[in-house]
Structures are given as structure tokens and as C-alpha cells.
Protein backbone atom coordinates (compact mmCIF):
# COMPACT_ATOMS: atom_id res chain seq x y z
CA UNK A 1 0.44 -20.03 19.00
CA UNK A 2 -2.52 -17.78 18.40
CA UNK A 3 -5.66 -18.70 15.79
CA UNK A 4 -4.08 -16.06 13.77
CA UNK A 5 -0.76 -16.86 13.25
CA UNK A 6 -1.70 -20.06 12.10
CA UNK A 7 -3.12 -18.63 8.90
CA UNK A 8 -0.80 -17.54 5.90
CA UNK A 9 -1.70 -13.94 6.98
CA UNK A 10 1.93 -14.62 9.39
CA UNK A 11 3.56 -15.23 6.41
CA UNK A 12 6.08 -12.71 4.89
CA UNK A 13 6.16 -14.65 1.54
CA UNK A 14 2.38 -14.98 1.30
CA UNK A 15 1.69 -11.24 2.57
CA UNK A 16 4.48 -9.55 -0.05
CA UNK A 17 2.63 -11.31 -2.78
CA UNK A 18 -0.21 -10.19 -1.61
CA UNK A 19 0.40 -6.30 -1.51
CA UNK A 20 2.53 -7.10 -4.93
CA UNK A 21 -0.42 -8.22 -7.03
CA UNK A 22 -3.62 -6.98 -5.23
CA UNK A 23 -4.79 -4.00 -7.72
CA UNK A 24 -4.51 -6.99 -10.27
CA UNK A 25 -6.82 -9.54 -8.99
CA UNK A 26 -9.44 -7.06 -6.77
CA UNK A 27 -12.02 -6.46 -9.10
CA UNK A 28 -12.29 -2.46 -9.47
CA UNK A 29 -10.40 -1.70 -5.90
CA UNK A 30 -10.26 1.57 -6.79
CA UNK A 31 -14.12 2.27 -6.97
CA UNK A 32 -14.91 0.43 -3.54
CA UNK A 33 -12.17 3.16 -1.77
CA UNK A 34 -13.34 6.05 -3.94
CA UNK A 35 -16.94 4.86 -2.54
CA UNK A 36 -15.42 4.56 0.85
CA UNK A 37 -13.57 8.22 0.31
CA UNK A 38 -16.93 9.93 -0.83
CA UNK A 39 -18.82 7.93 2.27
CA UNK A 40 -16.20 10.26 4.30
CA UNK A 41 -16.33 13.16 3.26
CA UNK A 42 -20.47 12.88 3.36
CA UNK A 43 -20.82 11.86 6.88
CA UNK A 44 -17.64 11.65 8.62
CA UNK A 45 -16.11 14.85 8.11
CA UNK A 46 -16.48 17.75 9.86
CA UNK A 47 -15.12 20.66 12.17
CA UNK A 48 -13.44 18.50 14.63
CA UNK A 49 -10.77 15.97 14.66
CA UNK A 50 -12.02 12.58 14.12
CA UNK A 51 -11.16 9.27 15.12
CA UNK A 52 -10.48 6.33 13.00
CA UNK A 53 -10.12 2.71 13.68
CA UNK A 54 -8.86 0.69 10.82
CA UNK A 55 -8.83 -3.16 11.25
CA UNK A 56 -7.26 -5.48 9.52
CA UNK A 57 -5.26 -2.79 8.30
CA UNK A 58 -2.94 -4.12 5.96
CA UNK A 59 -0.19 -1.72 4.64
CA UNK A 60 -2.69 1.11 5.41
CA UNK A 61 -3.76 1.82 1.95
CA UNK A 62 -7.55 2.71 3.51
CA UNK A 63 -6.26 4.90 5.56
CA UNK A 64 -4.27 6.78 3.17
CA UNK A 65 -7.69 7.27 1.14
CA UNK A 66 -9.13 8.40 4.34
CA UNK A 67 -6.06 10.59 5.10
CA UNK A 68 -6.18 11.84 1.48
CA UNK A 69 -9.39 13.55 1.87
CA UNK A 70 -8.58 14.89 6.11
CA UNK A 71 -5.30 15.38 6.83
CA UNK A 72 -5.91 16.37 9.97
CA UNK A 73 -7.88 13.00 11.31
CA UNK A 74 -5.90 10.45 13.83
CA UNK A 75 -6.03 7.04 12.84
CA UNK A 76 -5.37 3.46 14.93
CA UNK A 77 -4.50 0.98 12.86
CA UNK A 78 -4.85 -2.53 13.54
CA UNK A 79 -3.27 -5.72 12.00
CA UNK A 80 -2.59 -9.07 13.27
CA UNK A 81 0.47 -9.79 11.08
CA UNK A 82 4.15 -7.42 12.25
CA UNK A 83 4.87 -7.55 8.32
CA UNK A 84 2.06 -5.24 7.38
CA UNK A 85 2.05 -3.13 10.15
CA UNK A 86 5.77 -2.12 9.22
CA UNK A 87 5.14 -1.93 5.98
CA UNK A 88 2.01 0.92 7.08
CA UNK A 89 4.77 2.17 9.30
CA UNK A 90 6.75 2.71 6.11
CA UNK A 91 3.80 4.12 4.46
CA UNK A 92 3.13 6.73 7.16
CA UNK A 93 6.57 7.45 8.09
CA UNK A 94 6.58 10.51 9.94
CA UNK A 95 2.67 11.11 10.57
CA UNK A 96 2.24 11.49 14.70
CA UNK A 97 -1.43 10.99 14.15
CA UNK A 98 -1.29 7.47 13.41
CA UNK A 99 -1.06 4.84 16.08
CA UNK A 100 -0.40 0.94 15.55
CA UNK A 101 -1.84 -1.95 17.27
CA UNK A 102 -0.51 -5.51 16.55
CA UNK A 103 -3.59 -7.84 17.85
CA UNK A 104 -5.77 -10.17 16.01
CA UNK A 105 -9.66 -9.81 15.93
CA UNK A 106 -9.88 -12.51 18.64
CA UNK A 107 -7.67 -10.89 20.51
CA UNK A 108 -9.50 -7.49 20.23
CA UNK A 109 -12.68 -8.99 21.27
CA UNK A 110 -11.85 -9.82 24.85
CA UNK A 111 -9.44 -7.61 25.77
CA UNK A 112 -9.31 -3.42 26.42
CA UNK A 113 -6.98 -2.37 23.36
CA UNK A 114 -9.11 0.28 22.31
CA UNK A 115 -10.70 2.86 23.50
CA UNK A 116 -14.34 3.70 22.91
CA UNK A 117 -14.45 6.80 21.08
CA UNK A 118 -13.89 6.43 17.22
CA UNK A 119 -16.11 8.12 14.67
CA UNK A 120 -15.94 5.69 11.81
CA UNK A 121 -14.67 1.82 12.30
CA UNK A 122 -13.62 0.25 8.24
CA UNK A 123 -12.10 -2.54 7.56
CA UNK A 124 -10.79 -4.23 4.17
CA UNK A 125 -10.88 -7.41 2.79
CA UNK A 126 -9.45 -9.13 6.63
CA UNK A 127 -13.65 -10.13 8.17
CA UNK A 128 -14.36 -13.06 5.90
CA UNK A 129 -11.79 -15.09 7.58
CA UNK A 130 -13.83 -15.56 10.38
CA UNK A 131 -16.47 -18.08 11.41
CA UNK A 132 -19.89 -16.73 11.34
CA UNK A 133 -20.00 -16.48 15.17
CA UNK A 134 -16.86 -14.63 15.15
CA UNK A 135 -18.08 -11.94 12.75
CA UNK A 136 -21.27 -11.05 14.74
CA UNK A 137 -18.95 -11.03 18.00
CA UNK A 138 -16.50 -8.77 15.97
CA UNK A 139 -19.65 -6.18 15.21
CA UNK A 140 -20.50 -6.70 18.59
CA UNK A 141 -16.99 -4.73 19.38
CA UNK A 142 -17.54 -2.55 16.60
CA UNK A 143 -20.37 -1.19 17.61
CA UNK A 144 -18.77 -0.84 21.60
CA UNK A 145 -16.22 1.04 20.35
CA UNK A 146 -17.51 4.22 18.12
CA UNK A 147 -18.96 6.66 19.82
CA UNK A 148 -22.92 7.73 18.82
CA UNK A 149 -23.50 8.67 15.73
CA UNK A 150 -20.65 6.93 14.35
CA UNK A 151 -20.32 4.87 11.15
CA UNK A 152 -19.01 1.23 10.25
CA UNK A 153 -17.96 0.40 7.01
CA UNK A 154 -16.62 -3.15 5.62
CA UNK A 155 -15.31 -3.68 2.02
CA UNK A 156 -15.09 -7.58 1.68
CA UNK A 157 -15.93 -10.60 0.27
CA UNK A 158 -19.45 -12.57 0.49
CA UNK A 159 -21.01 -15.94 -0.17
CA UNK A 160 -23.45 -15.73 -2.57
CA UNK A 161 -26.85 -17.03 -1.35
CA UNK A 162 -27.42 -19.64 -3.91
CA UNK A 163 -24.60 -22.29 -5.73
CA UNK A 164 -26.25 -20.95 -8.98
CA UNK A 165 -24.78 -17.15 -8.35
CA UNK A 166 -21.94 -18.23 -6.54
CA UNK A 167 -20.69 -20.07 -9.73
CA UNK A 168 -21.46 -16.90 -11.80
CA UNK A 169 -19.81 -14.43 -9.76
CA UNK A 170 -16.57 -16.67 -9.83
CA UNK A 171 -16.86 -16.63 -13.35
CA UNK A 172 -17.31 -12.83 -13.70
CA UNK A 173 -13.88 -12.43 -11.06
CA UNK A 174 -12.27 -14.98 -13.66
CA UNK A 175 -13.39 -12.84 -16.15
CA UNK A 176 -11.95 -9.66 -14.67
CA UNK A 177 -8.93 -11.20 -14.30
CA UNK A 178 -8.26 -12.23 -17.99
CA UNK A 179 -9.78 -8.57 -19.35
CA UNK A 180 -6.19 -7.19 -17.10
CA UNK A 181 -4.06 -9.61 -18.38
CA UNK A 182 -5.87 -8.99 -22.28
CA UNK A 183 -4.78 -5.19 -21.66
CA UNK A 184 -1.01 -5.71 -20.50
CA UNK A 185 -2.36 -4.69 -16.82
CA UNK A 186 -0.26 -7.45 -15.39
CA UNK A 187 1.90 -10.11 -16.54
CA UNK A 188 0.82 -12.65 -13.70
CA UNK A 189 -1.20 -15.53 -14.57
CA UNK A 190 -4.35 -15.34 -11.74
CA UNK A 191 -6.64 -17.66 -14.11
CA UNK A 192 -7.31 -19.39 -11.31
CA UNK A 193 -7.97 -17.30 -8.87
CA UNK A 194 -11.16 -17.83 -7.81
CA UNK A 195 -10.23 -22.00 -7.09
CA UNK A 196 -7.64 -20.14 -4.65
CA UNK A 197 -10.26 -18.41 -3.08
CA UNK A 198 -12.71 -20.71 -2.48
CA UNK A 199 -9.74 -23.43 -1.50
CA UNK A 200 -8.44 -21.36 0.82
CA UNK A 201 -9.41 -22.82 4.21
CA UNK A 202 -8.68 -19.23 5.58
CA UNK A 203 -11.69 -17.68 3.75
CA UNK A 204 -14.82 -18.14 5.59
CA UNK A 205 -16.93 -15.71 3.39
CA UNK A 206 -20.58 -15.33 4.78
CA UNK A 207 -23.89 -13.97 2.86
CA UNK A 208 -24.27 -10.38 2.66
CA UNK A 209 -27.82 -10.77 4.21
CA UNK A 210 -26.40 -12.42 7.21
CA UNK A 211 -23.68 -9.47 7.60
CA UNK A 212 -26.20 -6.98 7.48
CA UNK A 213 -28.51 -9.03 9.56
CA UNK A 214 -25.92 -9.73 12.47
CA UNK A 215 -25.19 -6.05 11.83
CA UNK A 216 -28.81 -5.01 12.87
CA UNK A 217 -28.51 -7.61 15.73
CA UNK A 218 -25.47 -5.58 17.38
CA UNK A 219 -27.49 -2.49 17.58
CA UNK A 220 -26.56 -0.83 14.18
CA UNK A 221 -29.43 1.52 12.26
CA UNK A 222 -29.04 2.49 8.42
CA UNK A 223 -27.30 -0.87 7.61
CA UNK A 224 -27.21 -1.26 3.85
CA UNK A 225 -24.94 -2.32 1.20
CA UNK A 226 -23.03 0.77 -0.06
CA UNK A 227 -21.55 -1.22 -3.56
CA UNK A 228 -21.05 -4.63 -5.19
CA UNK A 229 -19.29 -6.52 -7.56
CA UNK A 230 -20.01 -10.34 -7.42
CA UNK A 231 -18.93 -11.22 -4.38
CA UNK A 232 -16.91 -7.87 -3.57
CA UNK A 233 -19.43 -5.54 -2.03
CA UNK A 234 -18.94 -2.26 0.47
CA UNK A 235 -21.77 -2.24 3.55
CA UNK A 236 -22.23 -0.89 6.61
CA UNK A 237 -24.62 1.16 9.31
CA UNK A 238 -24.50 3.50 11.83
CA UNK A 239 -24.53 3.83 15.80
CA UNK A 240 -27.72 5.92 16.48
């Protein structure tokens, strides 16, 4: 059994609930892919086809935002679980440009999956379940694997750097959650979502000055947080 499929990522139940509720308890989803839609279409885009690489992939709802504003890009997606990869499958019925790859990050990271030509690498809300090392080995591969002048971009979850803020920005998620609830957004009772979170022995969230740090370290320039919500924050840099 793989590192991954020892996580509740490999299960159905856990993953359907999941992609049920996930607009309900992801404090203003919508504004970090609208940022990650406008970071497109001001760098990416252009006269040629690009090349996407979307890990942790989910049921592909970044690369539909991505897709949205380029029709015309090709995009590899990459998940660890079968369950969301057939449910992007679903999503993306039809569309020859999009290619699936089930492998985990570990597995990515020493092996030849991928080639080594994608213009922009993004991933969603998958990173902060690994160990710190793991995260700066997974940039590492990043960075391999866009071609120059390409982008990375991460929309995630972070530690805050002190207890203090920590305990504030769980209070501002709880917050978020009961202002839904207040305005008949969802009928789902997430008060105590943030316990979840930091329970979870599958979230390993890091500082944001670390992940831009070990970003540096694997040879990205222009590394900078892009938006941020408490602890949910969009960053990234660029292969010079």
C-alpha cells in the first residue's frame, strides 16, 4: 500500500463529501480561481498552445477555470485518488486535450510521468498534506518540469507563524462558516470545521514564508503571495 492511499483522500465516502460541500466551507473559493483565471490570462496566455499540469487535481474544477478562459490549451491532470479522476473524466467528457495521470506526489517525484515542457504548473488545496521535506522536493519537480519562463501557482492552506494568529484565523474560517449557514447558503452544520482541520493527521500545513522560501531554494524568481484569507492564500513564482 502506497503513503497515499493510506489517507482518506482513497476514500469514496470521504472524497464525495468533499466535492458535495466544498464551496460551503472554502472561504471565498471563488475569488482565489478568479485570481488564478486573471493570473492566466496576464501571463500565461498567448499565441500558442500551452501546456498545463494540474496536480492534485481533484474533479478538475481548476482546470475548467483555466479552460474557461483558453479553450484551446491541453491540460494533464494529476490525482492520486481513481474517484476524482473519473469524476474529472466526467467533467471533461469528450475534450481530447485533456490527459489523466493517476500517481501520487511521491510517486511523481522519482519517477518519469511527465514530461518537461508545461507552461504553468497549479495545484489546489492537495500540497499541505505533505511533510515539509516533501513539499520542497515536490517544487523541486515543479520547477524540472515547466519549461523557462513558466509559472507555478498553489492555492492552499498555511500555518500561521505564531499560535496567536493561528487561533484568529480559525476563528475568522469559523466565522465564515456560520455567515453561510446565517444566509441559507447551506444547510450543513461545519461549526467545527476548523477542529477537523487541524485534527486531521493528513494536513501538514506549513508557513507561507517557508513555501515561498523553499520556493526560492528550487530555483524560482518572482515568488510572492498572489492572495490570502487566514490561512487560505494563492502564491507562486516563475522559472526565469
Amino acid at each position: 500500500m502506497s503513503e497515499f492511499d493510506g489517507t482518506r483522500w482513497a476514500d469514496p465516502d470521504f472524497i464525495k463529501e468533499y466535492l458535495d460541500n466544498a464551496e460551503a466551507y472554502v472561504p471565498f473559493r471563488h475569488s482565489m480561481l478568479e485570481m488564478l483565471r486573471l493570473f492566466y490570462l496576464h501571463f500565461i496566455k498567448g499565441n500558442r498552445t500551452k501546456k498545463i499540469l494540474d496536480l492534485g487535481c481533484g474533479d478538475g474544477v481548476i482546470a475548467e477555470v483555466i479552460l474557461s478562459a483558453d479553450d484551446g490549451v491541453r491540460v494533464t491532470l494529476v490525482d492520486g485518488a481513481d474517484e476524482m479522476l473519473k469524476k474529472a473524466r466526467e467533467r471533461f467528457s469528450g475534450n481530447e486535450n485533456v490527459k489523466y495521470v493517476c500517481a501520487s506526489f511521491q510517486e511523481l517525484v522519482v519517477g518519469s510521468l511527465l514530461p518537461a515542457d508545461f507552461d504553468l504548473a497549479v495545484s489546489s488545496l492537495a500540497i499541505h498534506h505533505l511533510e515539509p521535506e516533501q513539499k520542497e522536493a515536490l517544487f523541486r519537480y515543479v520547477f524540472s518540469r515547466l519549461n523557462s519562463g513558466g509559472y507555478f501557482v498553489n492555492i492552499d492552506v498555511v500555518r500561521g507563524p505564531t499560535d496567536e494568529l493561528e487561533g484568529w484565523y480559525m476563528e475568522v474560517w469559523k466565522e465564515w462558516i456560520e455567515e453561510r449557514k446565517r444566509a441559507g447558503m447551506t444547510d450543513q452544520d461545519f461549526s467545527d470545521i476548523s477542529r477537523r482541520y487541524q485534527e486531521n493527521e493528513d494536513n501538514r500545513p506549513d508557513t507561507l514564508e517557508f513555501q515561498l522560501e523553499s520556493l526560492k531554494k528550487a530555483g524560482f524568481e518572482q515568488v510572492d503571495c498572489y492572495y490570502k484569507y487566514g490561512v487560505f492564500t494563492v502564491f507562486g513564482g516563475k522559472k526565469v
